[in-house]
Protein backbone atom coordinates (compact mmCIF):
# COMPACT_ATOMS: atom_id res chain seq x y z
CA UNK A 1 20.76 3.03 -12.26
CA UNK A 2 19.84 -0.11 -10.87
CA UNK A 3 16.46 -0.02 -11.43
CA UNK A 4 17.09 -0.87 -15.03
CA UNK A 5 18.27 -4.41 -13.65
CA UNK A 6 14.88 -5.45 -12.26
CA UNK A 7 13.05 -8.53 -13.51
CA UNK A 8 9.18 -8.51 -13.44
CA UNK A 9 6.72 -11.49 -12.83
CA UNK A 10 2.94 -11.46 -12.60
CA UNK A 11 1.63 -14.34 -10.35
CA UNK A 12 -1.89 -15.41 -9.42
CA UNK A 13 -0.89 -19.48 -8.92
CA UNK A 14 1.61 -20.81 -7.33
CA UNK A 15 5.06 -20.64 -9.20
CA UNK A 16 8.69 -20.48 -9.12
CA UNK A 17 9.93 -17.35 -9.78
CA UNK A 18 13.67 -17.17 -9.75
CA UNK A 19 16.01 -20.20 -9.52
CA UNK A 20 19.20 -19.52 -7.28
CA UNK A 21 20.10 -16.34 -5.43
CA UNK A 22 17.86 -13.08 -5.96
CA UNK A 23 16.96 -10.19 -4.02
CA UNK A 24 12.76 -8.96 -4.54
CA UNK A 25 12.92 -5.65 -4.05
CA UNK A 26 8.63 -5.04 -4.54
CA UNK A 27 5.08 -6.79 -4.43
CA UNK A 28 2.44 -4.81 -5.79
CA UNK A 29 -1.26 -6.66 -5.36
CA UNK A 30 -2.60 -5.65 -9.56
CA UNK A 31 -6.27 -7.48 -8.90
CA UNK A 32 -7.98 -7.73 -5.30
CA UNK A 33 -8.62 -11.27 -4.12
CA UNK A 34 -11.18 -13.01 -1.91
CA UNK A 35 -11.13 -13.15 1.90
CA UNK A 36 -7.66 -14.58 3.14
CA UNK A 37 -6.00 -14.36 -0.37
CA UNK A 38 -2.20 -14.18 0.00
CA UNK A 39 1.13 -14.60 -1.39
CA UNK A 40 4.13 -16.51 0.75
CA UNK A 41 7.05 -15.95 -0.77
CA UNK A 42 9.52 -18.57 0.12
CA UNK A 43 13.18 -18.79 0.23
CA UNK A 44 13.74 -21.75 -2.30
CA UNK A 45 12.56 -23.59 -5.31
CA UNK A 46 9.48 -25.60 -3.80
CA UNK A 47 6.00 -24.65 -1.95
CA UNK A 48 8.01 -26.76 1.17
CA UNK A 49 10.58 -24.06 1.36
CA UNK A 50 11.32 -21.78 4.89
CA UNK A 51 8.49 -18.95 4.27
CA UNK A 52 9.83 -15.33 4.38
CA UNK A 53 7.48 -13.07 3.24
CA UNK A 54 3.72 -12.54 3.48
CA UNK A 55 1.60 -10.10 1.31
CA UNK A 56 -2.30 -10.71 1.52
CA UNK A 57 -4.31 -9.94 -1.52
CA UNK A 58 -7.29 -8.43 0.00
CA UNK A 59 -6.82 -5.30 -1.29
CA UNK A 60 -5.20 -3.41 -4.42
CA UNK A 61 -2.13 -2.33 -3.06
CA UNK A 62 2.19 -1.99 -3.00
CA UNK A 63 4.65 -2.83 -1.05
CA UNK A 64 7.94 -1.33 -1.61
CA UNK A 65 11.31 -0.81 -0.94
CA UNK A 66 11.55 -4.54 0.59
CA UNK A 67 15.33 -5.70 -0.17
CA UNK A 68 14.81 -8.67 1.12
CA UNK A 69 17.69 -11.48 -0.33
CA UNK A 70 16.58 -15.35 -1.11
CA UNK A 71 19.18 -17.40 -1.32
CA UNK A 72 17.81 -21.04 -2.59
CA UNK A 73 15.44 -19.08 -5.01
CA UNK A 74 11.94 -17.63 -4.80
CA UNK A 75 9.15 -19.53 -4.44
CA UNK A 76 5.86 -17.64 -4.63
CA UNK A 77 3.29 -20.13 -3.18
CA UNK A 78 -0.67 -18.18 -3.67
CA UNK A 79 -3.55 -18.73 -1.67
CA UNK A 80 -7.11 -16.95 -3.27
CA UNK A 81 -7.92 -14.88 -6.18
CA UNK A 82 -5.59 -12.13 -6.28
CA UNK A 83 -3.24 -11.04 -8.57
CA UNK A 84 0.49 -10.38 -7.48
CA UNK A 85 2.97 -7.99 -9.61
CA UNK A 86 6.44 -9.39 -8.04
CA UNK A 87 9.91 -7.42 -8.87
CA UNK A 88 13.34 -9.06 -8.36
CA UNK A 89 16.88 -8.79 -9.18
């Protein structure tokens, strides 16, 4: 089951979340931000990183089922108020 090999990190600044390869395979928004709240997560270890993904925090809300590989790290860089549950392997 390879569910069991997730890693969980719960982000409302920005932060690095994984040094080196991962893959984040979910971003769930827990708490609702402000207008134009977001989350950018970036391929790499540094807010200057190549941007890859973009999940606004407006609303309480998942997003699943991504898959999406970063090979220089993850970078979650956070705009607003919101809360961000992010799941990685």
């Amino acid at each position: 089951m390879v569910e069991l090999n997730h890693n969980v990190v719960n982000v409302n600044a920005d932060t690095l979340v994984k040094g080196g390869h991962g893959v984040v395979v979910a971003v769930h928004v827990s708490k609702k931000g402000s207008s134009g709240a977001k989350c950018i997560l970036k391929n790499g270890t540094t807010s200057s990183a190549p941007a890859e993904i973009t999940v606004f925090g407006e609303d309480v809300h998942d997003v699943d089922e991504l898959h999406r590989r970063f090979e220089a790290g993850i970078y979650a860089d956070v705009t607003g108020s919101a809360e961000y549950i992010i799941v990685f392997k």
